[in-house]
N, C-alpha and C. Protein backbone atom coordinates (compact mmCIF):
# COMPACT_ATOMS: atom_id res chain seq x y z
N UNK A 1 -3.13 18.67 -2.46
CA UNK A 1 -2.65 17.96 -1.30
C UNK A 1 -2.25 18.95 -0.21
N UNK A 2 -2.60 18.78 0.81
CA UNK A 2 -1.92 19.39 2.12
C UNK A 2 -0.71 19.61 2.43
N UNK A 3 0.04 20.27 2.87
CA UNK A 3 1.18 19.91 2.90
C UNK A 3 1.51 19.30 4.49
N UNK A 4 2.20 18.30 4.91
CA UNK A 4 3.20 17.62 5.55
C UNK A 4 4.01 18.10 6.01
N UNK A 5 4.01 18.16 7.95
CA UNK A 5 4.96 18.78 8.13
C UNK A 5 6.13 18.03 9.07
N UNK A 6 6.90 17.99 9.45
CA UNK A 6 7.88 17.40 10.46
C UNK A 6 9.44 18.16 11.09
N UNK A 7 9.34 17.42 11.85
CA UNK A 7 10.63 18.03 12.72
C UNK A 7 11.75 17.59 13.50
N UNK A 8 12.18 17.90 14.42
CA UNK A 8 13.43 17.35 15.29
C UNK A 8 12.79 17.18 16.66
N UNK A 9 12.95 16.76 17.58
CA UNK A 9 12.95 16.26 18.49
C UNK A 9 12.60 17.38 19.67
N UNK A 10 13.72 18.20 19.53
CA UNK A 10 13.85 19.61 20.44
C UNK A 10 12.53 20.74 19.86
N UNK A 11 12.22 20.73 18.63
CA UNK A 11 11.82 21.62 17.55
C UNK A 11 12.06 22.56 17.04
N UNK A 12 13.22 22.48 16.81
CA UNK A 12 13.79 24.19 16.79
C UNK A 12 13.97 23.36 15.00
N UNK A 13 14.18 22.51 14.55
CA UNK A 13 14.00 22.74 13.30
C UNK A 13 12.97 21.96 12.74
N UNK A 14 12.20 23.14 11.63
CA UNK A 14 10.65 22.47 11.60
C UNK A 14 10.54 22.71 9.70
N UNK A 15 10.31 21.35 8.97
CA UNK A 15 10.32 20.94 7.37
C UNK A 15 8.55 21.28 6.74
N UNK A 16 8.60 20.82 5.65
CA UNK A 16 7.32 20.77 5.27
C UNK A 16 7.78 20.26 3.87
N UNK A 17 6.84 19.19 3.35
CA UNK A 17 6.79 18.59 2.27
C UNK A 17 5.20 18.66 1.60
N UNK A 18 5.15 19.39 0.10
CA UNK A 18 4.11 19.61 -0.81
C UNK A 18 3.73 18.80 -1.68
N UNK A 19 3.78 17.85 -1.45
CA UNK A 19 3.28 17.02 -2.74
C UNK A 19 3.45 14.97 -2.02
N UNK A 20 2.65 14.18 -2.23
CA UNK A 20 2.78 12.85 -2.63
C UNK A 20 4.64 12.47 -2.54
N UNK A 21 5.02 11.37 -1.53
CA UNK A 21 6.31 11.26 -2.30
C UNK A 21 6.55 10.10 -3.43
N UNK A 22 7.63 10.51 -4.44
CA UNK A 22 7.75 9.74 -5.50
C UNK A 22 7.72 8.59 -5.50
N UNK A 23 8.36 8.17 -4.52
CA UNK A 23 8.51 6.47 -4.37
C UNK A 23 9.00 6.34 -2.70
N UNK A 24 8.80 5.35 -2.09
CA UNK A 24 9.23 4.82 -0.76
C UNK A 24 10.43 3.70 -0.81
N UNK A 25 11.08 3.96 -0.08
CA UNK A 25 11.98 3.29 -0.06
C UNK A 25 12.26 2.17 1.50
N UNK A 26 12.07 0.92 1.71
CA UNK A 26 12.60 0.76 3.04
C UNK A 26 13.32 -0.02 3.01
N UNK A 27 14.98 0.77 3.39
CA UNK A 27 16.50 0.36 3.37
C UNK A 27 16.87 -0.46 4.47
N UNK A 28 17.52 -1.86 4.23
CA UNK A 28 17.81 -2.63 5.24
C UNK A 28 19.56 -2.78 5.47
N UNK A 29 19.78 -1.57 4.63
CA UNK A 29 21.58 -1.62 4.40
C UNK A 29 22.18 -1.39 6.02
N UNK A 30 23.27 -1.38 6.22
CA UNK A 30 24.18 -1.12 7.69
C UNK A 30 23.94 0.32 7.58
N UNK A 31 24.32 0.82 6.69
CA UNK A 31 24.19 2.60 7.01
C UNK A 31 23.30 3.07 7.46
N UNK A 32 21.87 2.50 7.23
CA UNK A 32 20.61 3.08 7.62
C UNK A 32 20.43 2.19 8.74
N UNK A 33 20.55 1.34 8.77
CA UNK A 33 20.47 0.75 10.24
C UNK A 33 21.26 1.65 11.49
N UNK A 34 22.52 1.98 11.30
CA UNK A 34 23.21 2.62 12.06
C UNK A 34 22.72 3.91 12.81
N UNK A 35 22.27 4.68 11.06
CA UNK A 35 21.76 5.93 11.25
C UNK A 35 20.28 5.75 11.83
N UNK A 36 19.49 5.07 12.20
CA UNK A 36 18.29 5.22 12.69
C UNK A 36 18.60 4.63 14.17
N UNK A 37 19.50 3.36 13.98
CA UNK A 37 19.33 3.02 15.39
C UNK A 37 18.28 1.70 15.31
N UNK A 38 17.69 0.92 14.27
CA UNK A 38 16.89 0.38 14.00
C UNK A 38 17.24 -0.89 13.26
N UNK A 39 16.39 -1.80 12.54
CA UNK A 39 16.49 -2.81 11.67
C UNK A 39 16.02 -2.32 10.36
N UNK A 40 15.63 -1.16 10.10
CA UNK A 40 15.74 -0.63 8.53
C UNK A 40 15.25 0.68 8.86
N UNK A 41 15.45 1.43 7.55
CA UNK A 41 15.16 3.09 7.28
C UNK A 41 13.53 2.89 6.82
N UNK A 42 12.45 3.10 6.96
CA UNK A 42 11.38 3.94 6.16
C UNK A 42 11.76 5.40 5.56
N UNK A 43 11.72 5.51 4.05
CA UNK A 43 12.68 6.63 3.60
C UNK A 43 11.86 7.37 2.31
N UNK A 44 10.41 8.26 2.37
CA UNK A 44 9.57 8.27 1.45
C UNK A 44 10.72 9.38 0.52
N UNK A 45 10.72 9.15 -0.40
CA UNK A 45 11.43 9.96 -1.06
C UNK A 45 10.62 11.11 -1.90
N UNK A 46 11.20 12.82 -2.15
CA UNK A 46 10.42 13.35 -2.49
C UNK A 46 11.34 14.32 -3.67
N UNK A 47 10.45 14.64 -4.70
CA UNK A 47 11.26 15.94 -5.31
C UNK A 47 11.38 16.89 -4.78
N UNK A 48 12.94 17.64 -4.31
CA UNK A 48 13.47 18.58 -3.57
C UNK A 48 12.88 19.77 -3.80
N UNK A 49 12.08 19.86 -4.84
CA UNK A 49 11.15 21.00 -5.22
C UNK A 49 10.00 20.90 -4.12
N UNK A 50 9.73 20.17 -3.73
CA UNK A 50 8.16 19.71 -3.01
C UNK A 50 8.59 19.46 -1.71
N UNK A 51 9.83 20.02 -0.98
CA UNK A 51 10.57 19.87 0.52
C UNK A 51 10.82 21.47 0.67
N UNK A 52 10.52 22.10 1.75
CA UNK A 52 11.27 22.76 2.50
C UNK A 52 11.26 23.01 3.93
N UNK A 53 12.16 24.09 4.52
CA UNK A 53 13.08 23.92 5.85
C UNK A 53 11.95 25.39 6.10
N UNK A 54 11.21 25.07 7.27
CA UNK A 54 10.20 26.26 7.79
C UNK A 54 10.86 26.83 8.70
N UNK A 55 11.96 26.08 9.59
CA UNK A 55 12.34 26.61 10.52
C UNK A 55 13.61 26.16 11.42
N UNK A 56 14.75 26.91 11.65
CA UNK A 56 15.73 26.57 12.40
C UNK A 56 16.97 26.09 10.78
N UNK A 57 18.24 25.84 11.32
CA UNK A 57 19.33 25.62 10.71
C UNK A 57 19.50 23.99 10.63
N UNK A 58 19.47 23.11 9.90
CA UNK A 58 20.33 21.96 10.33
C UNK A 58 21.63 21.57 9.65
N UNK A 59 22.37 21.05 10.67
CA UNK A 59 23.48 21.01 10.04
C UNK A 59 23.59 19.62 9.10
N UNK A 60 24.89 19.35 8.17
CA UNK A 60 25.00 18.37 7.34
C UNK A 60 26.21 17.33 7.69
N UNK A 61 25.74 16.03 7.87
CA UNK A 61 27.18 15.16 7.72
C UNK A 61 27.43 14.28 6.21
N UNK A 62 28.49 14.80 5.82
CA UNK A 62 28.28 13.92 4.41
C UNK A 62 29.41 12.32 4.69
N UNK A 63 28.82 11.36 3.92
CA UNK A 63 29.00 10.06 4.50
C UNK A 63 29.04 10.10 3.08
N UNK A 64 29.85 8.95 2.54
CA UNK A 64 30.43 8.17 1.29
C UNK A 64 29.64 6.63 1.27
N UNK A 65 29.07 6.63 0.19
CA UNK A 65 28.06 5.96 0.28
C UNK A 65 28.41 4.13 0.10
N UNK A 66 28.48 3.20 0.96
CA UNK A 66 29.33 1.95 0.30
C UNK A 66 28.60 1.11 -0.83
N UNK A 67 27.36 1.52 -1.07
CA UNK A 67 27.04 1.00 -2.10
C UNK A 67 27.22 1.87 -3.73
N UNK A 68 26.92 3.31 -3.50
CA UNK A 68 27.46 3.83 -5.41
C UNK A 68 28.88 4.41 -4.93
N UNK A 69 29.29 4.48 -3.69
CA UNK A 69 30.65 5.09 -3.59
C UNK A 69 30.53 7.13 -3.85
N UNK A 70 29.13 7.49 -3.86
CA UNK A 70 28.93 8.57 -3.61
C UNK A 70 27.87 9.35 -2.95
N UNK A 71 28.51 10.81 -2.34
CA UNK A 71 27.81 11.38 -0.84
C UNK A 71 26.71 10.74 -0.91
N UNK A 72 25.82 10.53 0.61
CA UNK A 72 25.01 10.86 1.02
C UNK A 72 24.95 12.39 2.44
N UNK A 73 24.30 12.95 1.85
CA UNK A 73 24.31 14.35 3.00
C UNK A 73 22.97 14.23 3.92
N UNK A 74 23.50 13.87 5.51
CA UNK A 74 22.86 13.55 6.30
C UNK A 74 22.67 14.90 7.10
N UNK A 75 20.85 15.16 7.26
CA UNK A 75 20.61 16.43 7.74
C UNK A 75 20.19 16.25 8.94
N UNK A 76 20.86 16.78 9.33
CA UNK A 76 20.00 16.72 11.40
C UNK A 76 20.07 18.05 12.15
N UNK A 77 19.69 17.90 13.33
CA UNK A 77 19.61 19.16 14.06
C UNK A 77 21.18 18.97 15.07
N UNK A 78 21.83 20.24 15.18
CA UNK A 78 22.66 20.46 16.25
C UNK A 78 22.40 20.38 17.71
N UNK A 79 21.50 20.65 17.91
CA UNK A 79 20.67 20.84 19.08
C UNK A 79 20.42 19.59 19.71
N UNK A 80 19.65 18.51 19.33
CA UNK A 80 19.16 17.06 19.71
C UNK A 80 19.72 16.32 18.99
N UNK A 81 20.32 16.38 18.24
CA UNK A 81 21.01 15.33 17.04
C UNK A 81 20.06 14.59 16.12
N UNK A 82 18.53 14.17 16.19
CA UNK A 82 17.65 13.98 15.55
C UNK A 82 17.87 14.03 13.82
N UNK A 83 18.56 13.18 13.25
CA UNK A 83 18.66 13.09 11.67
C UNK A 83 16.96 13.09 11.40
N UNK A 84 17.21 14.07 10.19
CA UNK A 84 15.57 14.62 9.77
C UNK A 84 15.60 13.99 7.88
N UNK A 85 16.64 14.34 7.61
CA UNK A 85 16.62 13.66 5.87
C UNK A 85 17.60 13.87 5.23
N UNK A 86 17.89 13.11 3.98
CA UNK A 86 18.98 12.79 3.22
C UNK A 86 18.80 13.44 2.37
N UNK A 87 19.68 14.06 1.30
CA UNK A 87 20.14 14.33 0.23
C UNK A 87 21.12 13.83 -0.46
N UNK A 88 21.20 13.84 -2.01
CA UNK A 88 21.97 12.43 -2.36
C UNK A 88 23.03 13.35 -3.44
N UNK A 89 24.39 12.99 -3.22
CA UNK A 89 24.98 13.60 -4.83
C UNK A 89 24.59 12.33 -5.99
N UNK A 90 24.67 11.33 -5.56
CA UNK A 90 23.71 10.42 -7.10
C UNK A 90 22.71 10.99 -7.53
N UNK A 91 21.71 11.61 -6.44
CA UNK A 91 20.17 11.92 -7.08
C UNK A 91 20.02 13.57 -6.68
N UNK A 92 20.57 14.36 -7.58
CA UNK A 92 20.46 15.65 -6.57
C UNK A 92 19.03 16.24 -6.27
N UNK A 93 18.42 15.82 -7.33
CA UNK A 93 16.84 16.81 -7.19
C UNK A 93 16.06 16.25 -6.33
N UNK A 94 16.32 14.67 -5.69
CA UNK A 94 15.72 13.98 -4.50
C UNK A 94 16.02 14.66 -2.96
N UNK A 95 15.01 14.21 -2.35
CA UNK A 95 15.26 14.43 -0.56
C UNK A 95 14.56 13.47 -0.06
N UNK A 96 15.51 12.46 0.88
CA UNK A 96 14.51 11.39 0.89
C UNK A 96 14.40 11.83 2.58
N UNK A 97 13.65 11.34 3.75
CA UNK A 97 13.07 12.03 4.76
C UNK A 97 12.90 10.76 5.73
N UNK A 98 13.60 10.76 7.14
CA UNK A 98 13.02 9.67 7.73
C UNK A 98 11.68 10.52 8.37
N UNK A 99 11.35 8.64 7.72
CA UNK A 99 9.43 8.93 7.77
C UNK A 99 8.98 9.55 9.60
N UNK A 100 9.90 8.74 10.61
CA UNK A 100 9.58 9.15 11.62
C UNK A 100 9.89 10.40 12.22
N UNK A 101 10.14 11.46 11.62
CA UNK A 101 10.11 12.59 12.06
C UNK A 101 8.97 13.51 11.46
N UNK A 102 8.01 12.50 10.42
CA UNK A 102 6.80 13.55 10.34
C UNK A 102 6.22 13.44 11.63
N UNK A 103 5.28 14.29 11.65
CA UNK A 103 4.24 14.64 12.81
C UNK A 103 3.20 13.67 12.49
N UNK A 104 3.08 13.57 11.58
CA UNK A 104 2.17 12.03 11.36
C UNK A 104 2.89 10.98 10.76
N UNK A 105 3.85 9.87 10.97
CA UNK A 105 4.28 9.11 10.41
C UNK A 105 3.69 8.06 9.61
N UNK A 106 2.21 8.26 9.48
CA UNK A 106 1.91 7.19 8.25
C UNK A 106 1.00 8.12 7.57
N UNK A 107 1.20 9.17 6.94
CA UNK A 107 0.14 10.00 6.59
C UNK A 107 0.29 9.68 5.12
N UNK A 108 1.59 8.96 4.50
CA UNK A 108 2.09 8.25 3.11
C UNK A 108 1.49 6.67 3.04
N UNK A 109 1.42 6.05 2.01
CA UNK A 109 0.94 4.68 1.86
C UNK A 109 2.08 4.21 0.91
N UNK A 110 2.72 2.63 1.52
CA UNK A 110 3.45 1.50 1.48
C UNK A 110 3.00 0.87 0.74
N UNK A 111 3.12 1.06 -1.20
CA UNK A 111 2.12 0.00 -1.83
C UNK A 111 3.40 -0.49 -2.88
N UNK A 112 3.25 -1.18 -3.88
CA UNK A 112 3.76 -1.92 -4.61
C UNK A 112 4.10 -1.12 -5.79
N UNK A 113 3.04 0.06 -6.23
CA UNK A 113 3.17 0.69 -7.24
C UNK A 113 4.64 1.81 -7.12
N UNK A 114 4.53 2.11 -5.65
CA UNK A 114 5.48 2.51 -5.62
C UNK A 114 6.68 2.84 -4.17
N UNK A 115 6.57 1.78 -3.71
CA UNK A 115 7.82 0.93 -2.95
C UNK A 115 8.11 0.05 -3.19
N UNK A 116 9.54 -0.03 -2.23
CA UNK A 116 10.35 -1.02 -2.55
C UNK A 116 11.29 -1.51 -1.26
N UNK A 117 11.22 -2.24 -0.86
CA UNK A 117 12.22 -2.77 0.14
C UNK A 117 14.02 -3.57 -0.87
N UNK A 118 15.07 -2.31 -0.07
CA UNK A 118 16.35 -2.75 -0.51
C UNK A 118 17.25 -3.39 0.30
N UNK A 119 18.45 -3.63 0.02
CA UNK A 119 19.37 -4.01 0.46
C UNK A 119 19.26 -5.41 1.57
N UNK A 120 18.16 -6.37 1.16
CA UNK A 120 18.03 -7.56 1.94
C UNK A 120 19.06 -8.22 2.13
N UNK A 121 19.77 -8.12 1.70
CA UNK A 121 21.34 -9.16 2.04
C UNK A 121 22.11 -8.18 3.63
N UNK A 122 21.47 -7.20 3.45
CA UNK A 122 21.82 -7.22 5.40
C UNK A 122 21.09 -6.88 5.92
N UNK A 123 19.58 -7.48 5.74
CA UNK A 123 18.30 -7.77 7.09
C UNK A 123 18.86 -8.54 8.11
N UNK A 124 17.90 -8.03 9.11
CA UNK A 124 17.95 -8.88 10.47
C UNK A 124 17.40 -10.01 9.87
N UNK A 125 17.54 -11.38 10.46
CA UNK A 125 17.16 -12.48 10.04
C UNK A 125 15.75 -12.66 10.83
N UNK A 126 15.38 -11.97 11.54
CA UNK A 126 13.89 -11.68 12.28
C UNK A 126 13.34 -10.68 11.29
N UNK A 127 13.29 -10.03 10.28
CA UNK A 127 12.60 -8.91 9.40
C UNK A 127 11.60 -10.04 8.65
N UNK A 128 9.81 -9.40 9.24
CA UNK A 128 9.68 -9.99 7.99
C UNK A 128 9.29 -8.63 7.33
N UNK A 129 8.86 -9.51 5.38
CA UNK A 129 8.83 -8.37 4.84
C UNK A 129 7.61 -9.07 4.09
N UNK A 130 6.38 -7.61 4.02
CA UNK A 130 5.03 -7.78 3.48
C UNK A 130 5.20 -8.57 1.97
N UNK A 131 3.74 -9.44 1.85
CA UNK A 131 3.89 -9.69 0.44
C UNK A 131 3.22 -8.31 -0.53
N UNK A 132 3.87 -8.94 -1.66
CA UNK A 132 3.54 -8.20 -2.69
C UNK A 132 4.24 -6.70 -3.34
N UNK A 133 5.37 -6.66 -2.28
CA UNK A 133 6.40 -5.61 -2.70
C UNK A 133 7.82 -5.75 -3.24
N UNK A 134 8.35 -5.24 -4.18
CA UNK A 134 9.89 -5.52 -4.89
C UNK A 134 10.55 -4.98 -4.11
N UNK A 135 11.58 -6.42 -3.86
CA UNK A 135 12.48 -6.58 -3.10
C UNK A 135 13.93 -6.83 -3.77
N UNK A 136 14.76 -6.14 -3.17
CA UNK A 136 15.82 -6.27 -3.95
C UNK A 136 17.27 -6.47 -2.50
N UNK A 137 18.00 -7.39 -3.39
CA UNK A 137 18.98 -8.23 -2.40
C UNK A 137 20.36 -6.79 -2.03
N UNK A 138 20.70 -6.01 -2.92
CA UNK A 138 21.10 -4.63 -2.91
C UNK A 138 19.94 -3.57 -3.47
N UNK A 139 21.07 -2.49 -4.00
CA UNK A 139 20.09 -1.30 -4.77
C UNK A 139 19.10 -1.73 -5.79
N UNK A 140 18.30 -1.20 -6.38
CA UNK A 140 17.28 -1.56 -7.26
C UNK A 140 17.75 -1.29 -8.65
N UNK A 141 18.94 -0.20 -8.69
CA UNK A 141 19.89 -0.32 -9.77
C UNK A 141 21.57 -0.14 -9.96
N UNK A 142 21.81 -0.61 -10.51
CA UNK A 142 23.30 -0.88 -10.26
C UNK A 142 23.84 0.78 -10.76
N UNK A 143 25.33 0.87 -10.01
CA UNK A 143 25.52 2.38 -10.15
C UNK A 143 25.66 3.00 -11.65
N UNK A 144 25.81 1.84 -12.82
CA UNK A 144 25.18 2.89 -13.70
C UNK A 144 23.99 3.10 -14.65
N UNK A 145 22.66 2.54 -13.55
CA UNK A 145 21.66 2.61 -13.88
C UNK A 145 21.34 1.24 -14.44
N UNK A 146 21.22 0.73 -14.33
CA UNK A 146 20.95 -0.65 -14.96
C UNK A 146 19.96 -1.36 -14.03
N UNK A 147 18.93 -1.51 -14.34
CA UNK A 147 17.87 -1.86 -13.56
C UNK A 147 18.23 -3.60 -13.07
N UNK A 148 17.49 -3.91 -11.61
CA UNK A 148 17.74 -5.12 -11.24
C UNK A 148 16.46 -5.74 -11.46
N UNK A 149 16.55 -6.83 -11.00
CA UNK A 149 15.54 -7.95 -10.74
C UNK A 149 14.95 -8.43 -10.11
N UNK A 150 13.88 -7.86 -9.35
CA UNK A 150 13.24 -7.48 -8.23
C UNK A 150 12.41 -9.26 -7.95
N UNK A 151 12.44 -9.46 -6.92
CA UNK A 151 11.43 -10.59 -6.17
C UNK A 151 10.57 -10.06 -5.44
N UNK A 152 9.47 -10.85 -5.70
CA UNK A 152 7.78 -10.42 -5.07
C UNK A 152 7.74 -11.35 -4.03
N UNK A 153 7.36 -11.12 -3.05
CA UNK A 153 6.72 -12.69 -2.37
C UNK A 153 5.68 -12.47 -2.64
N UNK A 154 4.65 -13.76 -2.55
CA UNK A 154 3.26 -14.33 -2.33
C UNK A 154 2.69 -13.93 -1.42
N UNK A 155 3.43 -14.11 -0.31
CA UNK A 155 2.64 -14.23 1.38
C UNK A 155 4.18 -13.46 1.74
N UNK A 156 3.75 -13.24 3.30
CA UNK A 156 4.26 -12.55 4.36
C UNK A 156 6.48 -13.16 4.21
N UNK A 157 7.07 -13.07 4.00
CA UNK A 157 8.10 -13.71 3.90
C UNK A 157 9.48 -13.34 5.35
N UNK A 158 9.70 -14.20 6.46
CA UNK A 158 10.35 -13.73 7.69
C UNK A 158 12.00 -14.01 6.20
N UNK A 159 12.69 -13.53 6.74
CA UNK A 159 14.17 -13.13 6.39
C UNK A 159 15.10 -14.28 6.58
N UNK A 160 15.36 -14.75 7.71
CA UNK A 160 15.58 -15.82 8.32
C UNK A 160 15.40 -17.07 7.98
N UNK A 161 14.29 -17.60 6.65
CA UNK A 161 13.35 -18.69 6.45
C UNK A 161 13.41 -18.59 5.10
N UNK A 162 14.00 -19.80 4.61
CA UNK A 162 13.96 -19.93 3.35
C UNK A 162 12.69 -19.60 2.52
């Protein structure tokens, strides 16, 4: 695989990711809403082995997470403020990456095998969300691992609409 590269805004800090990411994540929680500025996170997640920093410093804000109640370390640039990716104390060997700071933002694929749309209990009531992907009303597992119970839709499903 090629490697993937992305950055900040200004460019003074410039990433690169080696490998496929593990799983996709697209978060509809308040935190990621906040932090993007948006109605959900696109968040491909990758092994921290298969991420690195090509260029420039970014600094870290660590945020307490309201759903496991532990860090998330939010990486951005000083310079433009541009949040570039997360690191988790739940998941340390993860780095999950907003997707829109690659240089190609769909250069990953949104499939079923391995995404997941979370935290639907605080979508916009205008979100819709594709069929055929597990959806989960919070996290996909409870904080001590305990897997949930994911819903598929059929067809296209708006948020808003029973």
């Amino acid at each position: 695989m090629t490697a993937q590269e992305g950055g900040c805004l200004c460019g003074r800090i410039r990433y690169e990711t080696r490998a496929q990411p593990a799983r996709v994540t697209v978060c509809h929680c308040r935190f990621c809403q906040r932090a993007t500025g948006s109605a959900y996170m696109v968040e491909p997640i990758f092994d921290a082995a298969d991420f690195g920093v090509l260029s420039g410093e970014p600094k870290a804000f660590d945020q307490v997470s309201a759903g496991s109640g532990k860090i998330v370390h939010v990486h951005f640039c000083a310079d433009c403020g541009t949040k570039l990716w997360l690191s988790f104390e739940r998941f340390p060997d993860a780095v999950g990456i907003y997707a829109g700071t690659f240089d190609d933002p769909c250069w990953f694929e949104i499939e079923a095998a391995t995404a997941k749309h979370i935290f639907l209990g605080a979508a916009r009531l205008d979100t819709v969300i594709p069929a055929g992907l597990p959806t989960y009303v919070e996290h996909a597992t409870t904080n001590d691992g305990t897997p949930q119970s994911a819903t598929v839709f059929e067809t296209c499903h708006q948020m808003g609409r029973g």
